[in-house]
Protein backbone atom coordinates (compact mmCIF):
# COMPACT_ATOMS: atom_id res chain seq x y z
CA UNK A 1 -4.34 14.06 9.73
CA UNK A 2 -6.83 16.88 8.81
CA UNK A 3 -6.65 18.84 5.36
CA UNK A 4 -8.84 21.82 4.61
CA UNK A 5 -9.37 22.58 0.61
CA UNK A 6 -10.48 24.66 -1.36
CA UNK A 7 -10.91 24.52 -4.78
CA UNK A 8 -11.72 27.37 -7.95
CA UNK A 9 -12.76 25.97 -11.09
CA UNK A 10 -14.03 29.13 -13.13
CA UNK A 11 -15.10 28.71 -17.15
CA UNK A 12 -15.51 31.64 -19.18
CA UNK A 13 -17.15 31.55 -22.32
CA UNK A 14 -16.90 33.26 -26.10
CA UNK A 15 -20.78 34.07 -25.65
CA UNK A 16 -23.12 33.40 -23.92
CA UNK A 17 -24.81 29.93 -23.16
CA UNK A 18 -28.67 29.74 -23.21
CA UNK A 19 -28.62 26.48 -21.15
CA UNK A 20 -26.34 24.12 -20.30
CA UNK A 21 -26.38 20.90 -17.87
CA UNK A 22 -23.14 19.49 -16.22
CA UNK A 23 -21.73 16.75 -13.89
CA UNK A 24 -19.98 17.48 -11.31
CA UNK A 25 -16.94 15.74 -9.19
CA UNK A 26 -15.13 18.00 -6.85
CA UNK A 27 -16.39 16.63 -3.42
CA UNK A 28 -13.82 14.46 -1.62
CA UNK A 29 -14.91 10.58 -1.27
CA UNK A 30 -15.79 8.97 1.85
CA UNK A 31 -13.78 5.63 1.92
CA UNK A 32 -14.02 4.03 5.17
CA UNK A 33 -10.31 3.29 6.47
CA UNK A 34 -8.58 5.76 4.42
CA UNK A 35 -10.44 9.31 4.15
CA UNK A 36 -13.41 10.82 6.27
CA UNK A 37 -15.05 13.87 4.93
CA UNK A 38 -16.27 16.18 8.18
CA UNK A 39 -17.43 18.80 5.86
CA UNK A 40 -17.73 20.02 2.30
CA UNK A 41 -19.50 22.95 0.82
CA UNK A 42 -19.73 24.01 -2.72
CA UNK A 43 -20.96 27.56 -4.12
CA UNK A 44 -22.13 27.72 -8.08
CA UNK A 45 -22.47 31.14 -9.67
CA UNK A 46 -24.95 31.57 -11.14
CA UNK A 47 -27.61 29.96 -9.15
CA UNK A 48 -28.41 26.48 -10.97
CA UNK A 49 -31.87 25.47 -11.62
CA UNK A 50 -31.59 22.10 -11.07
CA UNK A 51 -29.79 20.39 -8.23
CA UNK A 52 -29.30 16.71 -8.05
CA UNK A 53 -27.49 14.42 -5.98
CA UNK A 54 -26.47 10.95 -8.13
CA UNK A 55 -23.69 8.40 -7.47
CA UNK A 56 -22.25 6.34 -10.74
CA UNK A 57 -21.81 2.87 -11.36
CA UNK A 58 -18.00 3.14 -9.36
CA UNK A 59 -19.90 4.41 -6.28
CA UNK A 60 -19.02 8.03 -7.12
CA UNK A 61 -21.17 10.37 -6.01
CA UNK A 62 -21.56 13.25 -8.07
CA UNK A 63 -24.08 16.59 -8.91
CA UNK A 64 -26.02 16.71 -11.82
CA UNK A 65 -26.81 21.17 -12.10
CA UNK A 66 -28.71 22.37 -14.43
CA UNK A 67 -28.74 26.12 -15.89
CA UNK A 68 -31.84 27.60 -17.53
CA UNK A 69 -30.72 30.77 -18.20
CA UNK A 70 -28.33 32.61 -20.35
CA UNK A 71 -24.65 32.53 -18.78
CA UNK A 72 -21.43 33.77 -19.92
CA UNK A 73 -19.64 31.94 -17.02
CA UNK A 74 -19.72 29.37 -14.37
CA UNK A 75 -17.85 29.22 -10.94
CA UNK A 76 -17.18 26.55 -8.37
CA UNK A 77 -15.92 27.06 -5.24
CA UNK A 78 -15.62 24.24 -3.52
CA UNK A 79 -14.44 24.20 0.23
CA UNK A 80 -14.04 21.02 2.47
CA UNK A 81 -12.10 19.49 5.57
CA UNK A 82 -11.31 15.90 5.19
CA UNK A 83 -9.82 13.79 7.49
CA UNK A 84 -7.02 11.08 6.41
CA UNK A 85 -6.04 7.89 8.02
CA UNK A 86 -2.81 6.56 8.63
CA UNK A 87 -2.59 3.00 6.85
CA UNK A 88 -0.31 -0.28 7.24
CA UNK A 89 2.94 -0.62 5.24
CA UNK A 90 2.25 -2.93 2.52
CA UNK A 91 3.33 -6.55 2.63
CA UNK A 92 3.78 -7.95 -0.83
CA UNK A 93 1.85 -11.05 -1.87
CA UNK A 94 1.04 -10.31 -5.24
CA UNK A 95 1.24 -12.94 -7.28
CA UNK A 96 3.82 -13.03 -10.41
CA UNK A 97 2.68 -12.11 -13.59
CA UNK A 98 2.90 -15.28 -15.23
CA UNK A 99 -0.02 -16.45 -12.22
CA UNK A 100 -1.77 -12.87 -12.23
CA UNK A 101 -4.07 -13.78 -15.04
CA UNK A 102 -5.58 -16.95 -13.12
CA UNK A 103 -5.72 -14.65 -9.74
CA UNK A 104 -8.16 -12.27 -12.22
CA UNK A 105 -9.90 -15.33 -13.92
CA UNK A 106 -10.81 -16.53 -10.30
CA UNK A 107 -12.82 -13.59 -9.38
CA UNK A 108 -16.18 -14.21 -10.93
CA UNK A 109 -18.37 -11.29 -9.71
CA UNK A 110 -18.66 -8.30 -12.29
CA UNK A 111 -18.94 -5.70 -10.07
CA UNK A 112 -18.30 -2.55 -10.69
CA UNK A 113 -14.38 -2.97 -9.03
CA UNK A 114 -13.86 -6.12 -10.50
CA UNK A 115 -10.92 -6.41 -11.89
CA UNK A 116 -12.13 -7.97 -15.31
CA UNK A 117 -13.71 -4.08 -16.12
CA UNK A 118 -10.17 -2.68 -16.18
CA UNK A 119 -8.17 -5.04 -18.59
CA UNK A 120 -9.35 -3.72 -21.93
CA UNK A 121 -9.20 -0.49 -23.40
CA UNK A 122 -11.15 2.12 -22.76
CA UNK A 123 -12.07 5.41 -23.64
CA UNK A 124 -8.51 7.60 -23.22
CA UNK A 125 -6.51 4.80 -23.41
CA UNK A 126 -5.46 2.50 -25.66
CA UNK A 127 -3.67 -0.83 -25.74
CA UNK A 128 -0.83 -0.02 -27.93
CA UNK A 129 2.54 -2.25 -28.94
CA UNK A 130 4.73 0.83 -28.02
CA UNK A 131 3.83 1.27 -24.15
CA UNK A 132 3.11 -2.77 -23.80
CA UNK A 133 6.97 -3.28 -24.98
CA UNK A 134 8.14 -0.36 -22.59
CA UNK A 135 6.30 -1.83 -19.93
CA UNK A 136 7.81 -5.16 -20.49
CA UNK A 137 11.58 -3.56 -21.22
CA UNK A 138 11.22 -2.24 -17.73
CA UNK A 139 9.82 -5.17 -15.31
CA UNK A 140 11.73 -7.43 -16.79
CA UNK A 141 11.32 -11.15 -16.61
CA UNK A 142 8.61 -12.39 -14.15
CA UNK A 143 8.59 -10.21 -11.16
CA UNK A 144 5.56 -9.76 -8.55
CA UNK A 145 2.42 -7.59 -9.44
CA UNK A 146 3.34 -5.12 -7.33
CA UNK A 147 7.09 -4.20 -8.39
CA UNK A 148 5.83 -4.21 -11.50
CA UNK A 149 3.87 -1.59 -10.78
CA UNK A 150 5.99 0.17 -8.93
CA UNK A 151 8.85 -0.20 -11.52
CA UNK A 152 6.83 1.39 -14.50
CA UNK A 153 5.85 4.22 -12.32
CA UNK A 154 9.45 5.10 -11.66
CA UNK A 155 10.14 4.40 -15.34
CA UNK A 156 7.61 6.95 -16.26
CA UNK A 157 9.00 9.68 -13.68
CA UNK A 158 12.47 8.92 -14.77
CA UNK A 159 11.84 9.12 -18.47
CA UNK A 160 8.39 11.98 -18.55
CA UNK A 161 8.91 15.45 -17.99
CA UNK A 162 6.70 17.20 -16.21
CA UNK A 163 5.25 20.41 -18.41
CA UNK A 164 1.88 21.87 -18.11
CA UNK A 165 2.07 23.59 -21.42
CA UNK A 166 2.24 20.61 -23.29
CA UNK A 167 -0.40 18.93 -23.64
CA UNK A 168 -4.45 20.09 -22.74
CA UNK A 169 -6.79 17.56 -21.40
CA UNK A 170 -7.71 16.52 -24.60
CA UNK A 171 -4.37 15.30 -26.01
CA UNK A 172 -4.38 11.70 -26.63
CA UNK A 173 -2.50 9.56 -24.36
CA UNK A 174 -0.05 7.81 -27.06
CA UNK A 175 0.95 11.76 -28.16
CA UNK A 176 2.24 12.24 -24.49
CA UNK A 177 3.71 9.36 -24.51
CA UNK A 178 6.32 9.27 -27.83
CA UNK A 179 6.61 13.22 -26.75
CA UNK A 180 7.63 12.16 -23.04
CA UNK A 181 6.10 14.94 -21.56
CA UNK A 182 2.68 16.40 -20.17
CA UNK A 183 0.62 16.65 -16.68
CA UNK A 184 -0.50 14.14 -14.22
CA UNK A 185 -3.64 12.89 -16.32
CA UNK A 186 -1.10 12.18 -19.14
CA UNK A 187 1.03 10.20 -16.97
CA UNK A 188 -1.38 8.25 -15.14
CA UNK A 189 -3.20 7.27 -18.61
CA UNK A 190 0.45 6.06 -19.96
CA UNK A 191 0.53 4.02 -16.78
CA UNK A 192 -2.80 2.06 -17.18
CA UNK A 193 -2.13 1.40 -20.64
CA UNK A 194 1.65 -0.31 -19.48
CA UNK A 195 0.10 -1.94 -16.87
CA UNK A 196 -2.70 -3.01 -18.98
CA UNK A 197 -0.60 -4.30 -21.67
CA UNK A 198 0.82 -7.02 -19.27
CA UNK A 199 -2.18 -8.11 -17.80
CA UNK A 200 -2.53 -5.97 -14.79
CA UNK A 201 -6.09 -4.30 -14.63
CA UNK A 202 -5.19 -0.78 -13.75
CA UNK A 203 -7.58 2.25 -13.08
CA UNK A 204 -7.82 6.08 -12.62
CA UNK A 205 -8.28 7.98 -9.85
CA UNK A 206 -8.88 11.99 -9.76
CA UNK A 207 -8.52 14.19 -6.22
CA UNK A 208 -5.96 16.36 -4.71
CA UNK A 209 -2.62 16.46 -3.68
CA UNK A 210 -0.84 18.39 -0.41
CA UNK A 211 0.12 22.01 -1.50
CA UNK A 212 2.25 22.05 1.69
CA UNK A 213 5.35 19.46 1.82
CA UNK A 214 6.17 18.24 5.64
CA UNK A 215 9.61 20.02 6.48
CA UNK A 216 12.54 18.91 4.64
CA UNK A 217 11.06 17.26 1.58
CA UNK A 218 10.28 18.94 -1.74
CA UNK A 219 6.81 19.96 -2.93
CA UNK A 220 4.77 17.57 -5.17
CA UNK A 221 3.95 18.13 -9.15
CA UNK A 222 0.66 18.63 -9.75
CA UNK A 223 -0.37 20.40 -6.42
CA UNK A 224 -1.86 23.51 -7.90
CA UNK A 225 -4.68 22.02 -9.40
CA UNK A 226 -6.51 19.05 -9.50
CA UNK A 227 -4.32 15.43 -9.14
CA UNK A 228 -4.78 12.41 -10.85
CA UNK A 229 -2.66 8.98 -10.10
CA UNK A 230 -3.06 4.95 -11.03
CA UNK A 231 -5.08 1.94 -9.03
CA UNK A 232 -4.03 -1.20 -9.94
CA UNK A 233 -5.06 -4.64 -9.33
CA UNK A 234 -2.71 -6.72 -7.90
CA UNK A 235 -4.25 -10.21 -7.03
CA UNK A 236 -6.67 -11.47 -4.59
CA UNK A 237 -4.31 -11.49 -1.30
CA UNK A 238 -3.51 -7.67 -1.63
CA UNK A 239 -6.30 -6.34 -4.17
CA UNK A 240 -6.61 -2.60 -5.47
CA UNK A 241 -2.85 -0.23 -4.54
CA UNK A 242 -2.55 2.85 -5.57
CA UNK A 243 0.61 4.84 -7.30
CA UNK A 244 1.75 8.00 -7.82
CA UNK A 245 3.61 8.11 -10.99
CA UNK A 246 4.20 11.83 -11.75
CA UNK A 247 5.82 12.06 -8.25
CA UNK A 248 7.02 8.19 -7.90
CA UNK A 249 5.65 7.19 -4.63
CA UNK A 250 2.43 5.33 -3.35
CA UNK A 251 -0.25 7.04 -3.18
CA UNK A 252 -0.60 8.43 0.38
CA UNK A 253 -2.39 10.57 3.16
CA UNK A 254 -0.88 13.38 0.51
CA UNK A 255 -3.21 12.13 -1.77
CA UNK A 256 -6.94 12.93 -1.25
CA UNK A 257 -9.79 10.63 -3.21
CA UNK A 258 -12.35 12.80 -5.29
CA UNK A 259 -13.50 9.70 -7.33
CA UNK A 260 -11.90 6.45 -9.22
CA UNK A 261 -12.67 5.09 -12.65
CA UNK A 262 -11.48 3.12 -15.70
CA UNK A 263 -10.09 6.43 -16.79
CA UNK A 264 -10.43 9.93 -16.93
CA UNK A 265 -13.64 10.12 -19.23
CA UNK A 266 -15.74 8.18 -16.13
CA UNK A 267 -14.69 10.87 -13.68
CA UNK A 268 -14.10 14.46 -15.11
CA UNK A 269 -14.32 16.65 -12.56
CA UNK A 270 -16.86 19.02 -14.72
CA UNK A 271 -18.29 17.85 -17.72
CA UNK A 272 -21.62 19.09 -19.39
CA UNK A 273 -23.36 20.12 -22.33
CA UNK A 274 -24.79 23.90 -23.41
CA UNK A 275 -26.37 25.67 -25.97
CA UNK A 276 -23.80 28.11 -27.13
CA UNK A 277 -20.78 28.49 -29.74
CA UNK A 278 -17.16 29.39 -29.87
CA UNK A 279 -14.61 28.51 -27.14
CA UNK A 280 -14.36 28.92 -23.51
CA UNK A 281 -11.03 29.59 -21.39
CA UNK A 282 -10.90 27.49 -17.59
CA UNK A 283 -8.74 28.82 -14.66
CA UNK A 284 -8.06 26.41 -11.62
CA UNK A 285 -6.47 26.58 -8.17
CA UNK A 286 -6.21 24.30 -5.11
CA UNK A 287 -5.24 24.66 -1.87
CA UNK A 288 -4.70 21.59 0.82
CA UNK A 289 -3.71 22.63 3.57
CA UNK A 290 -2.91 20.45 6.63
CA UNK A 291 -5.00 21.42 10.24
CA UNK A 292 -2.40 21.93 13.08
C-alpha cells in the first residue's frame, strides 16, 4: 500500500519575530517491516538560514532551521509518498500483569526503547490515583498485557468524546480526562498514564492517519490533521504494539509513523524558540491519500 501526503502547518504571528530557531518532525519514519519512505519533500517560507539534519535519542530524525531575519510567519509544506507493509495478525503471548513486572525487570539494557524509560512519569503525563483506578476498574482481575491494553483503549473511546474545541495542545492531560473529552493527543496521554499506572510501560507516537476510509467503513477521528496514538510494552515474547484509542483499533497500515516518544513533549511536530511578543494563531491540514 502506497499513501501520498501532504501536510500545511502555517503560524502567524502578533508581530514580527527577529529570530527564531525550531525543531522540526513532519517527515514520515523509515521503519524497516512496517513503512518505507520513497520520497519526501518539505518547503519553508521564508527561506531558513540554517538547515540541519539531527536524529534524537528515540532514533527520530528531525530538522533543526534556523531564521535570522525578521518574520511575521512561517509555512511548512510538507509532501511525501510512503509505502506501508502489510503485517502478521498478532498472536498473544503477553504475559499477565501480575508476571509483567519481572518480564520488564529482565531486560537489562537502557536503551533508548527499553521498556524501563517508559514506566515513570514524564513530562505531559502524570501518574495519578484517578486514571490508575479506571485503568484497573476496566481490566479487571489479572488478564494478559495485551487485553489490557486493548480494554482501556476501548474504555477510553467508549467513555471520551471526541471535540476539537476542547482542549488546545497545552491542556493538561488529567483536565481531559475528569472532562472526558478532547483530541487524539489528549486521549493517547490518558492512555499511557492507565497503562502506566499498572505497570505497563506505554509510549507516544505522532504521524498521520488515512483521510480516505476503504469502501464501506466510516472515516477515522483525527484525519484532518496530524494523529497521535499509544505504544505499549507488552513483554519480551511480543515487545512494543501499538493502539489506536481515539478510533479503538490497532494501529495499522492507516496509521503512518512520523516519530515515537515517552510523550508528546519528545516529539512535537514544530517546536522552537523566537525573539518576539504577543500570540500567534496555527492552521493545519493533511491529506493521505492512498496510490491506486
Amino acid at each position: 500500500m502506497f499513501y501520498d501526503i501532504t501536510l500545511r502547518i502555517e503560524y502567524v504571528y502578533d508581530h514580527d519575530a527577529d529570530s527564531s530557531r525550531h525543531m522540526v518532525r513532519l517527515y514520515p519514519a523509515d521503519l524497516p517491516g512496517k513503512q518505507r519512505p520513497v520520497a519526501a519533500n518539505m518547503t519553508v517560507k521564508p527561506k531558513p538560514g540554517e538547515w540541519i539534519n539531527r536524529f534524537d535519542y528515540f532514533g527520530n530524525n528531525f530538522i533543526e532551521l534556523a531564521f535570522t531575519e525578521a518574520h511575521h510567519e512561517i509555512a511548512f509544506t510538507v509532501q511525501s509518498r510512503v509505502e506501508m507493509f502489510e503485517t502478521s495478525p498478532l498472536f498473544d503471548m503477553s504475559p499477565r500483569l501480575s508476571e509483567l513486572g519481572r518480564d520488564i525487570a529482565a531486560q537489562t539494557r537502557l536503551e533508548p526503547w527499553s521498556p524501563h524509560n517508559f514506566v515513570g512519569p514524564s513530562p505531559r503525563v502524570v501518574l495519578d490515583e484517578a486514571t490508575r483506578r479506571y485503568a484497573q476498574e476496566v481490566v479487571g482481575g489479572d488478564p494478559n498485557a495485551l487485553q489490557a491494553v486493548r480494554a482501556i483503549g476501548t474504555a477510553l473511546h467508549r467513555d471520551m468524546r471526541f471535540d476539537p474545541e476542547a482542549t488546545t495542545v497545552d491542556t493538561p492531560m488529567l483536565e481531559a480526562f475528569h472532562a472526558r473529552n478532547g483530541v487524539c493527543q489528549d486521549f493517547t496521554h490518558i492512555m499511557i498514564s492507565c497503562l502506566r499506572g499498572i505497570g505497563i510501560p506505554a509510549g507516544y507516537v505522532s504521524g498521520f492517519l488515512r483521510t480516505i476510509p476503504p469502501p464501506g467503513q466510516p472515516r477515522m477521528e483525527g484525519a484532518d490533521a496530524m494523529h497521535a496514538w499509544v505504544r505499549a510494552w507488552c513483554g519480551s515474547e511480543i515487545g512494543w504494539v501499538e493502539y489506536d484509542p481515539t478510533n479503538a483499533v490497532a494501529a495499522n497500515t492507516d496509521h503512518v509513523v512520523i516519530a515515537r516518544g515517552r510523550d508528546y513533549s519528545d516529539i512535537a511536530p514544530v517546536r522552537g524558540v523566537m525573539r518576539s511578543y504577543g500570540d500567534h494563531k496555527t492552521t493545519q491540514s493533511v491529506d493521505v491519500v492512498p496510490v491506486e
